[in-house]
Protein backbone atom coordinates (compact mmCIF):
# COMPACT_ATOMS: atom_id res chain seq x y z
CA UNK A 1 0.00 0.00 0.00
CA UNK A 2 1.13 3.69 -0.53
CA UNK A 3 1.85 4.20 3.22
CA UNK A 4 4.37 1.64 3.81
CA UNK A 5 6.93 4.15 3.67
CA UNK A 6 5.97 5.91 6.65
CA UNK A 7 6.66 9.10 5.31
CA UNK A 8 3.97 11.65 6.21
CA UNK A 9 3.09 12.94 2.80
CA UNK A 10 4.18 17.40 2.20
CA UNK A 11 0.75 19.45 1.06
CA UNK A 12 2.13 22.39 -1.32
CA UNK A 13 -0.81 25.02 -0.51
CA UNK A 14 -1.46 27.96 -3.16
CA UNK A 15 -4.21 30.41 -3.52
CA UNK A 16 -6.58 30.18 -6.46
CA UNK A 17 -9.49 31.83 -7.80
CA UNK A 18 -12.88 30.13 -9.15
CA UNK A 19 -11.89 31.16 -12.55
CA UNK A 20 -8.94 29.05 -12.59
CA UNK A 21 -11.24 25.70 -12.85
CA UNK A 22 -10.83 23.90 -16.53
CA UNK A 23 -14.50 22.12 -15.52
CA UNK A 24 -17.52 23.62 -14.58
CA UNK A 25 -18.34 22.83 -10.55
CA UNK A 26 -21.35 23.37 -8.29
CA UNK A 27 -21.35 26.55 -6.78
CA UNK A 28 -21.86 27.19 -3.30
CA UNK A 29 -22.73 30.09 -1.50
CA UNK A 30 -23.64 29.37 2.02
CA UNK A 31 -20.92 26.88 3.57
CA UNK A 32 -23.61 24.94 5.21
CA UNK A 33 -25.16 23.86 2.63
CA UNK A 34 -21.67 22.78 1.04
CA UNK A 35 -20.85 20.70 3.99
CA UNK A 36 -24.50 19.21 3.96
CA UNK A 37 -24.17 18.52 0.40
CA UNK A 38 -20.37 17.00 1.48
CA UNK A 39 -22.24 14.85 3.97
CA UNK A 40 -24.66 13.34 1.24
CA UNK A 41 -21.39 12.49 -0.78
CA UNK A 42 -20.83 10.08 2.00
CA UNK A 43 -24.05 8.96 2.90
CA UNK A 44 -24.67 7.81 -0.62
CA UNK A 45 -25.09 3.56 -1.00
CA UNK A 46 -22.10 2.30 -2.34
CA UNK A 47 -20.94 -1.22 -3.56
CA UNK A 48 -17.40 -0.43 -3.38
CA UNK A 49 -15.02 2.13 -1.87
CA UNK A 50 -11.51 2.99 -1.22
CA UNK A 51 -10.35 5.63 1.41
CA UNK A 52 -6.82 6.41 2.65
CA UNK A 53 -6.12 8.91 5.33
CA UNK A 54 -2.74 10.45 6.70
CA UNK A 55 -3.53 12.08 10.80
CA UNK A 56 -1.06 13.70 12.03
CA UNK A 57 -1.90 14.81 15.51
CA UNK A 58 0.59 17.57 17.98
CA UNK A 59 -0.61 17.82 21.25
CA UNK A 60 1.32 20.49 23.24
CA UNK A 61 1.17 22.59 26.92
CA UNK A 62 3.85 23.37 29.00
CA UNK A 63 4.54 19.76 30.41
CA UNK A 64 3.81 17.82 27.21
CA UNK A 65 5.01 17.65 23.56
CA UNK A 66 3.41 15.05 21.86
CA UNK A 67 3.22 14.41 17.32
CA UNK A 68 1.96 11.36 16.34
CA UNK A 69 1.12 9.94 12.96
CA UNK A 70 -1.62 7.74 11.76
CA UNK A 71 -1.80 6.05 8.49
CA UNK A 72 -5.29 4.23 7.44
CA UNK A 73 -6.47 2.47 4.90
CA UNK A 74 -10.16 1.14 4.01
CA UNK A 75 -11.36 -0.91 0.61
CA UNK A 76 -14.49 -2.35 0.27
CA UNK A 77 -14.89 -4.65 -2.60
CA UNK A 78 -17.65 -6.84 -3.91
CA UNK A 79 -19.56 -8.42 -1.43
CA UNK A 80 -17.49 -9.31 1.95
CA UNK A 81 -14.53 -8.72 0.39
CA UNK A 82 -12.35 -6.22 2.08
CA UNK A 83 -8.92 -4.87 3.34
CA UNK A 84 -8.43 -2.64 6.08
CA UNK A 85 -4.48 -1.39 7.01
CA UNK A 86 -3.53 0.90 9.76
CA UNK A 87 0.19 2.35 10.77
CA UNK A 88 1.30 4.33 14.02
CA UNK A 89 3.51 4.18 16.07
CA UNK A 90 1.29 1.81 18.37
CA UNK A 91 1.94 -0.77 15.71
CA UNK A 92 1.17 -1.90 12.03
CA UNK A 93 -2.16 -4.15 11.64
CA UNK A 94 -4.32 -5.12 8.67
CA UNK A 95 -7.43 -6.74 8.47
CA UNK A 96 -8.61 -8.92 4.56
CA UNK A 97 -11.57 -10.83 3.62
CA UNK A 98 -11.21 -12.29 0.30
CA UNK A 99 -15.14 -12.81 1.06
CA UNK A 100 -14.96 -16.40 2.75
CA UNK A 101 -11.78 -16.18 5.23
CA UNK A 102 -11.14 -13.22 7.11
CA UNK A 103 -7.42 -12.25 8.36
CA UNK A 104 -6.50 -9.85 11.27
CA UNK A 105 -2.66 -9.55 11.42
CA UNK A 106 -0.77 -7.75 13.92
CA UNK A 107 2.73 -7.40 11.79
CA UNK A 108 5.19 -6.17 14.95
CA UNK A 109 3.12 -8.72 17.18
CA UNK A 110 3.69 -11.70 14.52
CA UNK A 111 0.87 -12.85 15.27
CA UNK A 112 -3.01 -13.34 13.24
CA UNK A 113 -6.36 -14.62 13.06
CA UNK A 114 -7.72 -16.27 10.38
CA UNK A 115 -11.60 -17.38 10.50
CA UNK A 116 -14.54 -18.01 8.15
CA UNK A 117 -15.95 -14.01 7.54
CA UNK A 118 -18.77 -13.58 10.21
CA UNK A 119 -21.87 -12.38 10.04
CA UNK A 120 -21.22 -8.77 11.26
CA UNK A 121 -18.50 -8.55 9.12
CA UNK A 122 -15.62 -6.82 9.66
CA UNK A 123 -15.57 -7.21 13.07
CA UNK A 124 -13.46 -5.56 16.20
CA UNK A 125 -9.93 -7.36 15.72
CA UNK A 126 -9.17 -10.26 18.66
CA UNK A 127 -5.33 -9.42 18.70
CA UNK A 128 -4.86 -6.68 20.79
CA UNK A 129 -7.06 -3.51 22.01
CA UNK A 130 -5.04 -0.86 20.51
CA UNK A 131 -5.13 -2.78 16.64
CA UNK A 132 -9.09 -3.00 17.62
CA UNK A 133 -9.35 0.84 17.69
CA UNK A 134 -7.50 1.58 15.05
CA UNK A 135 -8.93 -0.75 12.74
CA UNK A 136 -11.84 -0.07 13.29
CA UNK A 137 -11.34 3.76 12.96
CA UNK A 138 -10.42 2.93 10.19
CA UNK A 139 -13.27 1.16 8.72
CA UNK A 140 -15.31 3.90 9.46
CA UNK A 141 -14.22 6.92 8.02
CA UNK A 142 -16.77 7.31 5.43
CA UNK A 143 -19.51 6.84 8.38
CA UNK A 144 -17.46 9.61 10.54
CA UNK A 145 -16.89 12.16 7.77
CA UNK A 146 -20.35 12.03 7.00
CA UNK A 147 -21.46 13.17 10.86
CA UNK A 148 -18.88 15.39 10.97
CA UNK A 149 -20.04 17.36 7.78
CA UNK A 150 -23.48 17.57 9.04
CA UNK A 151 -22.49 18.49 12.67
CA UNK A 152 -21.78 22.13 12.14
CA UNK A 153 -24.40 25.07 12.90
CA UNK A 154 -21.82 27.99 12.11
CA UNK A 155 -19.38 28.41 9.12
CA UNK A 156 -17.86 30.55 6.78
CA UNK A 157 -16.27 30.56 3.58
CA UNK A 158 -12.42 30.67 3.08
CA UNK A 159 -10.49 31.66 0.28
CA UNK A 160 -10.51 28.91 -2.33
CA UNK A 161 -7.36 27.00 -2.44
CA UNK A 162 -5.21 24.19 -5.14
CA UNK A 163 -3.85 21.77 -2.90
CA UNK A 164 -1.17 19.11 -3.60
CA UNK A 165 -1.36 15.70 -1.78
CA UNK A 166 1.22 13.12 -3.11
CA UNK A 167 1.18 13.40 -7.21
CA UNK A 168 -2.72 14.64 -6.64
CA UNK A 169 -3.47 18.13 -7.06
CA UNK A 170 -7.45 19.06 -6.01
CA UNK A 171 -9.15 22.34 -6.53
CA UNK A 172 -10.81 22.85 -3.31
CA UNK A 173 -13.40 25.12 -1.40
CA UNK A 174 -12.46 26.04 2.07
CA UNK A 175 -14.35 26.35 5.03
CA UNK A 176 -13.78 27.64 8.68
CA UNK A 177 -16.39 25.92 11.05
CA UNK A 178 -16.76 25.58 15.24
CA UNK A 179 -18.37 22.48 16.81
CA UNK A 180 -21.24 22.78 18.68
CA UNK A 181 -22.74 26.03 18.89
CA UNK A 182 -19.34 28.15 20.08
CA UNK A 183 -17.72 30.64 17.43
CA UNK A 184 -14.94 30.60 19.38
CA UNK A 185 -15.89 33.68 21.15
CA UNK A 186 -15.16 33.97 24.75
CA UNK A 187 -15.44 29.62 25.44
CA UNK A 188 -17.12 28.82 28.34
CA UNK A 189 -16.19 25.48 28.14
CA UNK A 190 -13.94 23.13 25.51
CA UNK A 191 -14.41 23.10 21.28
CA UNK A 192 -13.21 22.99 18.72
CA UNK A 193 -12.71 24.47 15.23
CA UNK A 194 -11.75 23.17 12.15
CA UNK A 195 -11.35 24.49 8.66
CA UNK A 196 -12.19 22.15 5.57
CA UNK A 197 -10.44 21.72 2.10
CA UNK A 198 -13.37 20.36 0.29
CA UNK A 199 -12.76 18.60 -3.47
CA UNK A 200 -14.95 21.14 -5.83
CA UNK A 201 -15.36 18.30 -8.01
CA UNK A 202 -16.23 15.25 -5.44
CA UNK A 203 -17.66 17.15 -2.81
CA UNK A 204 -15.29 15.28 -0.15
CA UNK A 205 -12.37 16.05 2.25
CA UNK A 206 -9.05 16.34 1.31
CA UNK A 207 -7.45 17.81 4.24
CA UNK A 208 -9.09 19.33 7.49
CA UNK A 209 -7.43 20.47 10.07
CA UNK A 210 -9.00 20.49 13.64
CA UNK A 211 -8.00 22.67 16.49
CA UNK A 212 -9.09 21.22 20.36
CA UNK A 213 -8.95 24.26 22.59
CA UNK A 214 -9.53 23.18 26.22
CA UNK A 215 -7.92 22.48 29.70
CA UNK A 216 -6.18 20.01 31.41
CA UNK A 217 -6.66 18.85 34.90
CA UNK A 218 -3.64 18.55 37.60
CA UNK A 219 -4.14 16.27 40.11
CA UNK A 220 -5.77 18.33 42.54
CA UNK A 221 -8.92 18.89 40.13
CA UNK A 222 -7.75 22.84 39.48
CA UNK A 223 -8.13 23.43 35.50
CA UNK A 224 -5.11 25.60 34.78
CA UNK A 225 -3.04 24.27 32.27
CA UNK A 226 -4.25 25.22 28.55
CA UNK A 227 -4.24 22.59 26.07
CA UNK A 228 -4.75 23.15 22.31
CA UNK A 229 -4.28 19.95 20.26
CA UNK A 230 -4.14 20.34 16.50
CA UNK A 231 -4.95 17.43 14.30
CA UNK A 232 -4.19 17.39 10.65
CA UNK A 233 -5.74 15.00 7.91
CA UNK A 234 -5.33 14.52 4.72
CA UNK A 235 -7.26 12.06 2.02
CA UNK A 236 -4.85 10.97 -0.92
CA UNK A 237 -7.92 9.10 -1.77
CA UNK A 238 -11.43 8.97 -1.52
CA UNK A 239 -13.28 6.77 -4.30
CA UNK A 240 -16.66 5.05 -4.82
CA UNK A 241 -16.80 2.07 -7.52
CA UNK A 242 -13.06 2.22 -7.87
CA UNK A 243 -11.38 -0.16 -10.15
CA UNK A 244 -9.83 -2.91 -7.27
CA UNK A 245 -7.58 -5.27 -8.26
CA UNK A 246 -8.20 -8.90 -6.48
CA UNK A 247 -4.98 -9.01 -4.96
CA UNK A 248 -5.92 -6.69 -2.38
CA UNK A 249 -8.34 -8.89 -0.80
CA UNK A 250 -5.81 -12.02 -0.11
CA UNK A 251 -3.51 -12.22 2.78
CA UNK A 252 -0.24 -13.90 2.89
CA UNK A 253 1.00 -13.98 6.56
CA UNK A 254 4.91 -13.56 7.28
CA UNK A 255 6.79 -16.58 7.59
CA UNK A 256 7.71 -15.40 11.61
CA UNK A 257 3.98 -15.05 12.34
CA UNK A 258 1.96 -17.75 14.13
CA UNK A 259 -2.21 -18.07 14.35
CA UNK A 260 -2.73 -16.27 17.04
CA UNK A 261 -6.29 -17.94 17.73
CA UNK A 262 -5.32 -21.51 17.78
CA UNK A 263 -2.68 -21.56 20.47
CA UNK A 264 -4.53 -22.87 23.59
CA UNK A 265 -7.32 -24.04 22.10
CA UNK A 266 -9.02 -27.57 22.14
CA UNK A 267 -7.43 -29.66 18.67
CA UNK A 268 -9.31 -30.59 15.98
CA UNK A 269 -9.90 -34.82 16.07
CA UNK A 270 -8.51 -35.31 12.56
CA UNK A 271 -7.98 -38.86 11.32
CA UNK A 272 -4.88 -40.32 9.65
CA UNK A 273 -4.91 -42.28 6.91
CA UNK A 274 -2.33 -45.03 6.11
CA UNK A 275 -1.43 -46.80 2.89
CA UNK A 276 -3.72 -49.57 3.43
CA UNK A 277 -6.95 -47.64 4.46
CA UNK A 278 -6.59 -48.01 8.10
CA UNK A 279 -6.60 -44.59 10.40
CA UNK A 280 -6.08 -43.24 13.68
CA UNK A 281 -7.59 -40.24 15.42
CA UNK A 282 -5.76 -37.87 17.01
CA UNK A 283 -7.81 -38.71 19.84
CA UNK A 284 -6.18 -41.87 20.21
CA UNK A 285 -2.80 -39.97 21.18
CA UNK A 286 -4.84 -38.68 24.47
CA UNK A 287 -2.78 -38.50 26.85
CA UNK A 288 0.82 -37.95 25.52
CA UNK A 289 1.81 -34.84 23.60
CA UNK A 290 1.59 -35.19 19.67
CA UNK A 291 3.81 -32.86 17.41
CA UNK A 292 2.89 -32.60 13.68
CA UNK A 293 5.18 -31.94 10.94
CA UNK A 294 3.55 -30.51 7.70
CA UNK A 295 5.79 -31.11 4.49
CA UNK A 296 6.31 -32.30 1.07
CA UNK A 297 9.18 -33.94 -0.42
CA UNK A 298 8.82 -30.31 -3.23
CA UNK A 299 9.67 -28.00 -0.04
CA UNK A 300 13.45 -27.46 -0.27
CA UNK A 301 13.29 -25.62 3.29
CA UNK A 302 11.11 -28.65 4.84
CA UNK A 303 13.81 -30.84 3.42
CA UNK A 304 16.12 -28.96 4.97
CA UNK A 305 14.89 -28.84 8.65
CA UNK A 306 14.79 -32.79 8.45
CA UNK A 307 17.48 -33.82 10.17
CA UNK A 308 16.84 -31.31 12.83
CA UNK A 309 13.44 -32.58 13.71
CA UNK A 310 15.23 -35.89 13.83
CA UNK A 311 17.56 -34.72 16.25
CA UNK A 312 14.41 -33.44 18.10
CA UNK A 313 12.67 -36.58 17.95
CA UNK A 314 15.80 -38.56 19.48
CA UNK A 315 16.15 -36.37 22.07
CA UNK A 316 12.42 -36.46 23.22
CA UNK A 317 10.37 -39.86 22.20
CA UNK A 318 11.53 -41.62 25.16
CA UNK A 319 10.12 -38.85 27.47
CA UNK A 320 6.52 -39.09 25.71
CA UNK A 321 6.55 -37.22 22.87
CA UNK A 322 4.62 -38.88 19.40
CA UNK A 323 5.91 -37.04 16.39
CA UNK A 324 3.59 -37.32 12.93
CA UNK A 325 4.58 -36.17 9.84
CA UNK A 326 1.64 -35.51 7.40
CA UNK A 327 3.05 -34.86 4.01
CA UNK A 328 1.57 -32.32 1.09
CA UNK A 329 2.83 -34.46 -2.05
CA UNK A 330 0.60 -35.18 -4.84
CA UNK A 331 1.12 -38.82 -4.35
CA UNK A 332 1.35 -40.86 -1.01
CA UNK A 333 4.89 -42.68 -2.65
CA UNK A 334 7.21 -39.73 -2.82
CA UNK A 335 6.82 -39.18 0.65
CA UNK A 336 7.28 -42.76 1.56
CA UNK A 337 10.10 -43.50 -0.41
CA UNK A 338 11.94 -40.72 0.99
CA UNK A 339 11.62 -41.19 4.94
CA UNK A 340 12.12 -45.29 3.72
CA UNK A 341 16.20 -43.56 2.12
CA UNK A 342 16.45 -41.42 5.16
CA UNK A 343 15.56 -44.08 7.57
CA UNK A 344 13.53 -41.97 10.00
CA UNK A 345 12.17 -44.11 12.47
CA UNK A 346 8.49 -42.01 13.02
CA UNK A 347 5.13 -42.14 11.34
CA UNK A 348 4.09 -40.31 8.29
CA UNK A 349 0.99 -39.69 6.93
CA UNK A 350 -0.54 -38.64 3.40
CA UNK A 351 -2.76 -35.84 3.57
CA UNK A 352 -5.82 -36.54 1.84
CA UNK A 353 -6.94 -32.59 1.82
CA UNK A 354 -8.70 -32.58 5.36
CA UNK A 355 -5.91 -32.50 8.00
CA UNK A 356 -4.31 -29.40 6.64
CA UNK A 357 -7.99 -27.47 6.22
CA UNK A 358 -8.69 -28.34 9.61
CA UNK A 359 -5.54 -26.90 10.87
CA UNK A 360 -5.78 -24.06 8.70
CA UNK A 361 -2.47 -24.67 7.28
CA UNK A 362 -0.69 -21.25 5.91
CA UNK A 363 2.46 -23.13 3.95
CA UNK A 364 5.47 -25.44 4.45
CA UNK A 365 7.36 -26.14 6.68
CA UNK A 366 4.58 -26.17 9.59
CA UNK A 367 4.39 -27.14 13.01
CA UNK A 368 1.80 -27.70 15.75
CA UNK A 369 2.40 -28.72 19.33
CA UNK A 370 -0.73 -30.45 21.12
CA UNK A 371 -0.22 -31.10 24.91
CA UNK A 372 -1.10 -34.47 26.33
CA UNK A 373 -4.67 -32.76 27.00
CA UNK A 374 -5.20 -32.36 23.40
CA UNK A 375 -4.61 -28.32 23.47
CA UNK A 376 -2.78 -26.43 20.94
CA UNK A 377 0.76 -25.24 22.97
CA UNK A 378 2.47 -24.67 19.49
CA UNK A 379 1.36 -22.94 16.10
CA UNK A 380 3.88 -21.86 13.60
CA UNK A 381 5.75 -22.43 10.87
CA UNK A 382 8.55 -25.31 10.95
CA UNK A 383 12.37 -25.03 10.68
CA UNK A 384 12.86 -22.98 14.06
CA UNK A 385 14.47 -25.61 15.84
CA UNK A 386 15.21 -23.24 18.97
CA UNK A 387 11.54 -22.24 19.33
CA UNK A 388 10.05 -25.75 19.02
CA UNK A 389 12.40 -27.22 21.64
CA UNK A 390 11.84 -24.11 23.75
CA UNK A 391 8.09 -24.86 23.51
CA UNK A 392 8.17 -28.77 23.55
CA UNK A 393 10.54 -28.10 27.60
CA UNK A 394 7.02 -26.20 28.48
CA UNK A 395 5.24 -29.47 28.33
CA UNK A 396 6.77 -30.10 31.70
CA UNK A 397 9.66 -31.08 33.94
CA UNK A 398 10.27 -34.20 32.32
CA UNK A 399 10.83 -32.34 28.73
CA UNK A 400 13.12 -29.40 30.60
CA UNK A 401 16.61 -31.23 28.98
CA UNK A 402 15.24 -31.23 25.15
CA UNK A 403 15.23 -27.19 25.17
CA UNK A 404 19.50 -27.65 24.62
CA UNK A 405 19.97 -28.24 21.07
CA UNK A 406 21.49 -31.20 20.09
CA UNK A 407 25.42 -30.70 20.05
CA UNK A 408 25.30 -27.61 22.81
């Protein structure tokens, strides 16, 4: 997305005249009936949108100095299909729906959820708090600029301006308004004023800028200390029924990250299938802990943490542990002709399409951990040798020795 960067975007401001438009506008006389007609722009039914947003908020008095920057993104695409990014300085998180699965990833937390798209789609984010609000400030920024434009009682007309946002230039009405019903005159009590660049062609935002005048509170409840926040924002974009291409709405999680809603959870009873038709349920392992390899005999880096998990294996069957490998390969053979050269001494399984789905498998290498109570300990990708040892010495005193790696 444009705002991976992180660089807060410059806005070149220069003053204009309404002659200087190449295509004829609405005109506007009284500003409240601009920002209602700004407010309709958003209230309007739409099948698809995109909106991007750049906040930068300062937030001074004497004892604080305060700038932080928000980036957000919001694309709705045909039917539940959607992608939702923010970036501060609280963290990077993004939010997809390719209209079936729905992904919430928090990138610096390397963790996500993934989970069929629910009913109330999108939902509040169940990573952390501080990714829920911003996400889902995020996904409402059509719903918010549309109550703030039709908030405002008072307002007055600006000097029309030509603003520059990234490689976007946008003619642009301007318009000083108060919130409430102050006009800034002699406050009795806190508001705040904001002044509108409004797209004379789209009737939206491009940039606003918001001034909170109030008072802060010391800790023995005497207001004395003056506080005026200023918050800046600025809309690169702002389109309905935008062309969207269908890579947007499918999520690829890093190879660092685990699920971040299976861990600790209950396992799914899948059954293995071997060569001759027999199975066994995971069920059946009750009772001792169970770690599952995912790989294909195709998956250089799978081949490659082999003799690791080997190592593993030595080092922990004869405390309890049951290692499975289930293996991705088009045909059952490859995968048994190869542990049959390597002459490892555990069970594999061919996948049959059902053991991966149920353990919503992102890619090879991958590894899950199941305690001897059947719960998830371990979700992640395979080939971290340190951090599957680490998590198989967890399962209890008996395990504490496997956490050295072989040779150390």
């Amino acid at each position: 997305m444009r705002f991976s960067s992180f660089a807060f975007c410059s806005i070149l401001v220069t003053a204009t005249c309404a002659q200087a438009q190449t295509q004829t506008v609405q005109q506007f006389t009284d500003p409240i009936l601009l920002l209602q007609a700004v407010a309709k722009t958003y209230a309007a039914p739409v099948d698809t949108f995109q909106v991007e947003a750049i906040e930068e908020t300062v937030r001074e008095n004497e004892y604080l100095h305060e700038r932080r920057t928000v980036y957000r993104t919001a694309i709705k695409g045909p039917g539940k299909q959607y992608r939702i990014e923010t970036h501060s300085g609280d963290g990077s998180y993004i939010q997809v729906s390719d209209g079936e699965t729905e992904w919430i990833s928090s990138i610096e937390g390397k963790s996500f959820v993934k989970e069929p798209v629910p009913e109330n789609w999108p939902t509040m984010p169940r990573i952390v708090s501080a990714g829920s609000m911003e996400l889902s400030s995020a996904w409402r920024m059509r719903a918010y600029l549309k109550a703030e434009a039709s908030n405002f009682k008072r307002a007055s007309f600006l000097p029309e301006e030509t603003i520059q946002i990234e490689d976007h230039t946008f003619s642009c009405y301007v318009v000083h308004a108060f919130s409430g019903d102050s006009d800034g005159a002699a406050p009795t009590r806190p508001y705040s004023e904001f002044t509108f660049w409004i797209d004379k062609k789209a009737l939206v935002f491009r940039k606003q800028v918001q001034q909170l005048h109030g008072y802060a509170i010391n800790s023995d409840h005497h207001i004395h200390i003056p506080v005026d926040d200023q918050i800046t924002t600025v809309y690169p974009v702002m389109d309905v029924q935008p062309k969207l291409n269908s890579a947007l709405f499918h999520f690829s999680p890093p190879a660092d990250s685990t699920i971040a809603g299976f861990v600790g959870k209950q396992a799914p009873d899948v059954r293995f299938l071997s060569k001759d038709g027999s199975g066994v349920s995971l069920k059946s392992y009750e009772g001792k802990p169970v770690l599952i390899d995912f790989w294909a005999t195709w998956c250089a880096p799978c081949i490659q943490a082999m003799p690791a998990l080997a190592r593993l294996y030595a080092d922990a069957k004869e405390k309890g542990l049951v290692l499975l490998s289930v293996d991705e390969d088009m045909a059952a053979e490859s995968a048994a002709r190869y542990f049959e050269q390597h002459h490892y001494n555990w069970t594999n399984y061919h996948d049959d399409g059902t053991i991966g789905k149920a353990f919503w498998e992102e890619g090879l290498p991958f590894t899950i951990l199941i305690d001897a109570k059947g719960k998830v300990t371990y979700y992640g990708f395979g080939g971290n040798d340190l951090a599957l040892r680490s998590a198989i010495a967890a399962l209890g005193p008996e395990f504490s020795s496997v956490k050295m790696a072989a040779g150390q």
